[in-house]
C-alpha atoms as a PDB file:
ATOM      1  CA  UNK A   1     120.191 114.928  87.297  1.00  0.00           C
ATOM      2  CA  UNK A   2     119.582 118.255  85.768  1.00  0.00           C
ATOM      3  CA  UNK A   3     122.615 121.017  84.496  1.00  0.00           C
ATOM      4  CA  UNK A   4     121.599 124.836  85.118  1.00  0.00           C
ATOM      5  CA  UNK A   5     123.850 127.106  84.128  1.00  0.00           C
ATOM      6  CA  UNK A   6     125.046 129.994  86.885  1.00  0.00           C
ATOM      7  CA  UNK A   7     125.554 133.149  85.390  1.00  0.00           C
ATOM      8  CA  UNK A   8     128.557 135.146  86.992  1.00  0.00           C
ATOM      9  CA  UNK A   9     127.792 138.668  88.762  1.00  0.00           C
ATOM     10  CA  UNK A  10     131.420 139.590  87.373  1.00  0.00           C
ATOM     11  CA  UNK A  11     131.859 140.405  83.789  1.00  0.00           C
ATOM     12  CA  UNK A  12     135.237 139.715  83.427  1.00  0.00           C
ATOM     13  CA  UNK A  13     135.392 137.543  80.588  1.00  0.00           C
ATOM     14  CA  UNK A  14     135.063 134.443  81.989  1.00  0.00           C
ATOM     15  CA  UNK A  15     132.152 131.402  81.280  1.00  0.00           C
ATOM     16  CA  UNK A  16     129.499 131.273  82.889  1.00  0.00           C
ATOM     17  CA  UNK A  17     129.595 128.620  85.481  1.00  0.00           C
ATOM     18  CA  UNK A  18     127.332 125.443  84.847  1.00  0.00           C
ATOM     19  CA  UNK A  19     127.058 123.890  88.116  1.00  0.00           C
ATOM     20  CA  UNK A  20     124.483 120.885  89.437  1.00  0.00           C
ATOM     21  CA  UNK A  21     120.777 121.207  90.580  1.00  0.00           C
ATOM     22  CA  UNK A  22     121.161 120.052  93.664  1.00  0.00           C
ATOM     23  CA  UNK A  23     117.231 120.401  94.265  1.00  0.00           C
ATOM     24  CA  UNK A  24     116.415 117.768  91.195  1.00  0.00           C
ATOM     25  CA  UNK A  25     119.226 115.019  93.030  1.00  0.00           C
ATOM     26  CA  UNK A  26     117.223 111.933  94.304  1.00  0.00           C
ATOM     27  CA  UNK A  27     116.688 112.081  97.791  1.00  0.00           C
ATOM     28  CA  UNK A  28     118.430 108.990  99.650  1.00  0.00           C
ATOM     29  CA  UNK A  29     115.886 106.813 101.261  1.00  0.00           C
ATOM     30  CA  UNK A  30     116.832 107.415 105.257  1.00  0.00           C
ATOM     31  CA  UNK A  31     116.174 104.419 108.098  1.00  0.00           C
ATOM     32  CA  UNK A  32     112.698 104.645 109.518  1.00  0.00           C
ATOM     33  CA  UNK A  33     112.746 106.424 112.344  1.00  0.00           C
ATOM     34  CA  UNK A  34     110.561 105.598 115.218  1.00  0.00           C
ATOM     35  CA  UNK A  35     109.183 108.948 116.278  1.00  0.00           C
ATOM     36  CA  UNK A  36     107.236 109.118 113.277  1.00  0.00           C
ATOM     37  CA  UNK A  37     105.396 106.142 114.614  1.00  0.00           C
ATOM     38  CA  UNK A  38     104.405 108.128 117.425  1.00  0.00           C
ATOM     39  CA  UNK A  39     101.745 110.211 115.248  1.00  0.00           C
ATOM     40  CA  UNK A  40     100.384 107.541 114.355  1.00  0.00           C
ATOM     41  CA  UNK A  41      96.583 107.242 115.283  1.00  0.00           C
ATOM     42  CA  UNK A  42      96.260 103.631 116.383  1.00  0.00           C
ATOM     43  CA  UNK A  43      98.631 101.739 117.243  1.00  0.00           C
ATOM     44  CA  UNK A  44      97.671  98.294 119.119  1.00  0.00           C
ATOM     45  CA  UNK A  45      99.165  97.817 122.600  1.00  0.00           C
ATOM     46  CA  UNK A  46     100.861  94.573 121.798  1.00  0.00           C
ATOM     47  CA  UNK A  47     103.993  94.651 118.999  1.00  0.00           C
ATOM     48  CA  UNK A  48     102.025  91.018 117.741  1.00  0.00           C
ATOM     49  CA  UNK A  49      99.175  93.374 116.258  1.00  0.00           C
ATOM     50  CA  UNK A  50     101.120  95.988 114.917  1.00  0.00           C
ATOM     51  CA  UNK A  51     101.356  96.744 110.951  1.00  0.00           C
ATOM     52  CA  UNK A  52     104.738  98.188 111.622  1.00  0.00           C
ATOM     53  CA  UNK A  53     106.318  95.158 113.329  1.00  0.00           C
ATOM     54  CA  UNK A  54     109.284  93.024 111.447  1.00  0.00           C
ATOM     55  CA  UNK A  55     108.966  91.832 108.494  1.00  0.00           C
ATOM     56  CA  UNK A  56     109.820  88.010 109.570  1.00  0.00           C
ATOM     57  CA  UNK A  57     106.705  88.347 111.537  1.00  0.00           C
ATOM     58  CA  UNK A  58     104.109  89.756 108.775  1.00  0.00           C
ATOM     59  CA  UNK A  59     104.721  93.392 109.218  1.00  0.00           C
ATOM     60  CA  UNK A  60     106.444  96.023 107.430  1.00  0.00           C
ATOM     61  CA  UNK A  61     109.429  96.526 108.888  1.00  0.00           C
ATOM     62  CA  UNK A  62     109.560 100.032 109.759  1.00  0.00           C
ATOM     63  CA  UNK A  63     109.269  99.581 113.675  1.00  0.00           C
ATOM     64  CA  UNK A  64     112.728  99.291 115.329  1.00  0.00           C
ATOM     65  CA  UNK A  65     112.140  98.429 118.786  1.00  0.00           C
ATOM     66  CA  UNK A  66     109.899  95.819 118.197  1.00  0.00           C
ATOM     67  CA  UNK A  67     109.708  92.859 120.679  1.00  0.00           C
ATOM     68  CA  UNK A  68     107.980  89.480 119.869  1.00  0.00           C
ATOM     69  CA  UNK A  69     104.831  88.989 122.407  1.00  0.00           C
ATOM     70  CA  UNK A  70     105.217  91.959 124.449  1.00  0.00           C
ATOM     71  CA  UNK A  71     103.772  95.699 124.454  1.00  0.00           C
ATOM     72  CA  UNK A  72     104.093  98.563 122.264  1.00  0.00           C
ATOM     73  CA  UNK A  73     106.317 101.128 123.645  1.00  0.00           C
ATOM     74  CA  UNK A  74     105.806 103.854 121.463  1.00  0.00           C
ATOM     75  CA  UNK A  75     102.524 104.653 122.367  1.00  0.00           C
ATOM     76  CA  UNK A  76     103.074 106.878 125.649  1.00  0.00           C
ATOM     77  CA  UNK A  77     100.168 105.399 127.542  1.00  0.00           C
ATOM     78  CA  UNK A  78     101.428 102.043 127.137  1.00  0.00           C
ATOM     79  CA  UNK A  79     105.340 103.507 127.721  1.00  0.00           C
ATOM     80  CA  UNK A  80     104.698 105.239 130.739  1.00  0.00           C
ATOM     81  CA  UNK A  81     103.605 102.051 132.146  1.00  0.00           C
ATOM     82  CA  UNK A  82     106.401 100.157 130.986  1.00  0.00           C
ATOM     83  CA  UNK A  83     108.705 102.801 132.891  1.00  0.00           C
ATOM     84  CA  UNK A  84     106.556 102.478 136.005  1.00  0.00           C
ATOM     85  CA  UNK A  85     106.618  98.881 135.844  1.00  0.00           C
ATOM     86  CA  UNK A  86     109.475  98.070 134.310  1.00  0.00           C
ATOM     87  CA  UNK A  87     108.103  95.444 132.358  1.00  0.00           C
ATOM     88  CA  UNK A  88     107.363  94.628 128.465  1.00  0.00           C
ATOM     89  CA  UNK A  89     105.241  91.327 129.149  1.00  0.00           C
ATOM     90  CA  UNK A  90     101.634  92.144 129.065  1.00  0.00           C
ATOM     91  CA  UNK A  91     100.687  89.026 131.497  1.00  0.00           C
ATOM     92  CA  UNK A  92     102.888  91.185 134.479  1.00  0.00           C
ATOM     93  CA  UNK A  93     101.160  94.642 133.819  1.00  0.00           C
ATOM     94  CA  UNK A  94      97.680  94.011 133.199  1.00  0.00           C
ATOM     95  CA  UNK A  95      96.905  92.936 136.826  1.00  0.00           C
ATOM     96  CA  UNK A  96      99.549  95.457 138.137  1.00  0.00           C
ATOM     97  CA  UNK A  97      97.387  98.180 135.512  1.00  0.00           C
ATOM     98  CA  UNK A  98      94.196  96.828 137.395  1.00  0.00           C
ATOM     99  CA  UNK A  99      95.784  96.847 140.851  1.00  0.00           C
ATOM    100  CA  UNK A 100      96.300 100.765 139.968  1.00  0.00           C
ATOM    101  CA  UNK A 101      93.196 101.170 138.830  1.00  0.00           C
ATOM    102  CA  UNK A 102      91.444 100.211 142.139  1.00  0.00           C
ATOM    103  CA  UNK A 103      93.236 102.178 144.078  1.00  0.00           C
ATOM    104  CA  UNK A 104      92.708 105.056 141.971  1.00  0.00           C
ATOM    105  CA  UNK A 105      88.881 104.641 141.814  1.00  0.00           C
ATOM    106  CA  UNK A 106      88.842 104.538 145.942  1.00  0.00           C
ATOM    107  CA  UNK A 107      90.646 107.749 146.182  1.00  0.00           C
ATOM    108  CA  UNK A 108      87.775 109.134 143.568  1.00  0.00           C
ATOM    109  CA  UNK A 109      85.592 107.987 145.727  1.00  0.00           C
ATOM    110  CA  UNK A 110      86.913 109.610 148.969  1.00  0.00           C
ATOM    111  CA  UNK A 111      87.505 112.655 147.217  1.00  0.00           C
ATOM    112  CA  UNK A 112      84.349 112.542 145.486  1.00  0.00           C
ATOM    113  CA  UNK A 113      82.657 112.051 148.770  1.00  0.00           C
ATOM    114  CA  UNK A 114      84.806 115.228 150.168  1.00  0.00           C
ATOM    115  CA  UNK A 115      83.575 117.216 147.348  1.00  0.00           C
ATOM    116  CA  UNK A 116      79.638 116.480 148.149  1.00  0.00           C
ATOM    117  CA  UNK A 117      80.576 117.336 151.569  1.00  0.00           C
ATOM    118  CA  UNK A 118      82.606 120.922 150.924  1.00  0.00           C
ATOM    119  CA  UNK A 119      79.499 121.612 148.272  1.00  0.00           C
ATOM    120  CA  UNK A 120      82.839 122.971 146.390  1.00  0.00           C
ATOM    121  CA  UNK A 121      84.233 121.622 142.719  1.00  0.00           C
ATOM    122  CA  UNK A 122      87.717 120.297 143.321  1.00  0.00           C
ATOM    123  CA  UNK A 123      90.046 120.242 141.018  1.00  0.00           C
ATOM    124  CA  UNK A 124      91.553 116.727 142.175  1.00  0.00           C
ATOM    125  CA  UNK A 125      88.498 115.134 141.439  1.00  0.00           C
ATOM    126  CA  UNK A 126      88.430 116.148 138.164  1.00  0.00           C
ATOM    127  CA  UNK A 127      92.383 115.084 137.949  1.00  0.00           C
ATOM    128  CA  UNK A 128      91.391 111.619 139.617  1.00  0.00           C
ATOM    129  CA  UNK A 129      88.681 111.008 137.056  1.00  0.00           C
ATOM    130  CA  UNK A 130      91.030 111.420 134.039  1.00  0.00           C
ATOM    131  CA  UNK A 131      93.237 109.035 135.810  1.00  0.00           C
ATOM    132  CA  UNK A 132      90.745 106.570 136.232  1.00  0.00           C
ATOM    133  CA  UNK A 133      89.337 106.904 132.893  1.00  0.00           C
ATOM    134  CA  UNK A 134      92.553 107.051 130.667  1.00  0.00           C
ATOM    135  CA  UNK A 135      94.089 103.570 132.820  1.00  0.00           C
ATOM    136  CA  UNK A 136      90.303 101.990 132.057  1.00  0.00           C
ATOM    137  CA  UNK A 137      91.005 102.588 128.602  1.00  0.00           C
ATOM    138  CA  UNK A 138      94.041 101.327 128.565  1.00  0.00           C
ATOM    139  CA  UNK A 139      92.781  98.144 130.339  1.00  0.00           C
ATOM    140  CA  UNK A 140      90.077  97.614 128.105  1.00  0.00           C
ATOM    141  CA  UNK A 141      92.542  97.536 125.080  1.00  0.00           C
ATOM    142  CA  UNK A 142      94.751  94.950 126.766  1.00  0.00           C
ATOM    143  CA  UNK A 143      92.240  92.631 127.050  1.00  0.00           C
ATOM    144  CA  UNK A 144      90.226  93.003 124.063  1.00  0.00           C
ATOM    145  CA  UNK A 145      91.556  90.640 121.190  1.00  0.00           C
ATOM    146  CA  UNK A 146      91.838  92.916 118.111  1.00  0.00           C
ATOM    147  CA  UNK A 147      92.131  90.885 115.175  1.00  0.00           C
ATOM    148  CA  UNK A 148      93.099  92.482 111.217  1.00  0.00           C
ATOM    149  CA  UNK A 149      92.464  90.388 108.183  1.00  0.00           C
ATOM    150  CA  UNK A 150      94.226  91.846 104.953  1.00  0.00           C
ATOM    151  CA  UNK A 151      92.412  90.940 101.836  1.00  0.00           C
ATOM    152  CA  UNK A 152      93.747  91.438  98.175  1.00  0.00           C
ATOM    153  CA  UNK A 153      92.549  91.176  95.156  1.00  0.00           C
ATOM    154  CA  UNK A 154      93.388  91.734  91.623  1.00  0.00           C
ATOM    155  CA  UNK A 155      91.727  91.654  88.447  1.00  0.00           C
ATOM    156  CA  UNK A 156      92.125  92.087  84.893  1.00  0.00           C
ATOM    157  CA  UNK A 157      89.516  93.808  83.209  1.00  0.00           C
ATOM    158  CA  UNK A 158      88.263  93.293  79.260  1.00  0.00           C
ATOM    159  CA  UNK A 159      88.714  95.859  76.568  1.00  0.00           C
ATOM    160  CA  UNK A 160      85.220  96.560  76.748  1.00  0.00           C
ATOM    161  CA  UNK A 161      85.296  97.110  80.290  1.00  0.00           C
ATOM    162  CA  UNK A 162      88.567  99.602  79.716  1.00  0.00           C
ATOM    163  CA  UNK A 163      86.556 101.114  77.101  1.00  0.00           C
ATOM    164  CA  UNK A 164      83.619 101.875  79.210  1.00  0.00           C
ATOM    165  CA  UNK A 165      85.807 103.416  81.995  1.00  0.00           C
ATOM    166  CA  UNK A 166      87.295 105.521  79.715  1.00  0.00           C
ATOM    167  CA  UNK A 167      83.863 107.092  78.110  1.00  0.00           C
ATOM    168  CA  UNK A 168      82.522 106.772  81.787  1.00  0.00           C
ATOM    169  CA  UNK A 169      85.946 109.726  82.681  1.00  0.00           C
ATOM    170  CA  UNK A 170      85.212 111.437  79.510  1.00  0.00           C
ATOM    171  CA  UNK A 171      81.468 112.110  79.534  1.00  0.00           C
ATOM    172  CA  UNK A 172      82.267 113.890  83.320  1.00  0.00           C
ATOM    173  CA  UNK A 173      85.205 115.748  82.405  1.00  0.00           C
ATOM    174  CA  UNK A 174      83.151 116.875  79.621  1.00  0.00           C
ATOM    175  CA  UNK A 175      80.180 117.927  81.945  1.00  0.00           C
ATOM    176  CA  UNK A 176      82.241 119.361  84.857  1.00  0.00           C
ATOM    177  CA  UNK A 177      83.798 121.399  82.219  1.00  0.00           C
ATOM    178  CA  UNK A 178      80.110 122.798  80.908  1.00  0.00           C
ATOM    179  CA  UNK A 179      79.341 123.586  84.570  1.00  0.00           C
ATOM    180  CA  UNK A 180      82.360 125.941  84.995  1.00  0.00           C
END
């Protein structure tokens, strides 16, 4: 905690002021909030896989609605589904996911067909085959097994070693400074 002293506009005598810095106060750590999560570049489809899941089951603990055995629902993909389905358990949405997926990939195909026909670029096929695409993807990562193995190792190095290190950061300091 830091002291700055305030000096008073008014000159009437008075002290100056000495109040505290509130910018130098430690910041209180807040919960984790889940939204942050959601900018996060990969995040598996199932909560068992996640980094961020509990920390009874080998994660870190920031994840808050995390669900043992069932899907991620802050990924939006994998949330929208869960909405249409109403469903967490992976075993009940991957053949409802495929089911959708057919279907989709007929209508492409009539449309597609329409499109030859018309000799005219249609915006709905090019709306279809995003749809098809983005629910393939999100097939292919339910049933792909993604495994993570976390290795760690630590070692204590020699004085000579330390010594080394240290002549190894000096000499380039020394030359990056001659280059300048």
């Amino acid at each position: 905690m830091e002291l700055r002293v305030v000096d008073n506009k008014k000159t009437d005598g008075k002290p100056p002021e000495i109040k505290i810095d509130k910018r130098t106060l430690p910041k209180t750590i807040k919960p984790p909030n889940v939204k942050h999560l959601r900018y996060s570049r990969k995040l598996p489809t199932k909560c068992d896989d996640c980094p961020y899941r509990s920390k009874q089951a080998g994660g870190n603990g920031i994840c808050s609605v995390y669900k043992e055995g069932e899907l991620c629902i802050i990924r939006k993909d994998i949330r929208n589904a869960v909405q249409r389905y109403s469903t967490r358990n992976p075993d009940k949405i991957l053949p409802l996911l495929e089911e959708d997926f057919e279907s989709n990939y007929e209508k492409l195909k009539f449309f597609g067909s329409l499109e030859n026909m018309s000799a005219a670029l249609d915006p709905e096929v090019t709306k279809r085959m995003n749809a098809v695409n983005n629910l393939a993807k999100t097939i292919n990562e339910l049933k792909s097994k993604k495994s993570t193995i976390e290795l760690e190792q630590k070692k204590t190095l020699t004085d000579d070693k330390k010594n080394e290190i240290a002549q190894i950061i000096r000499i380039h300091t020394e030359s990056s400074d001659e280059s300048t």
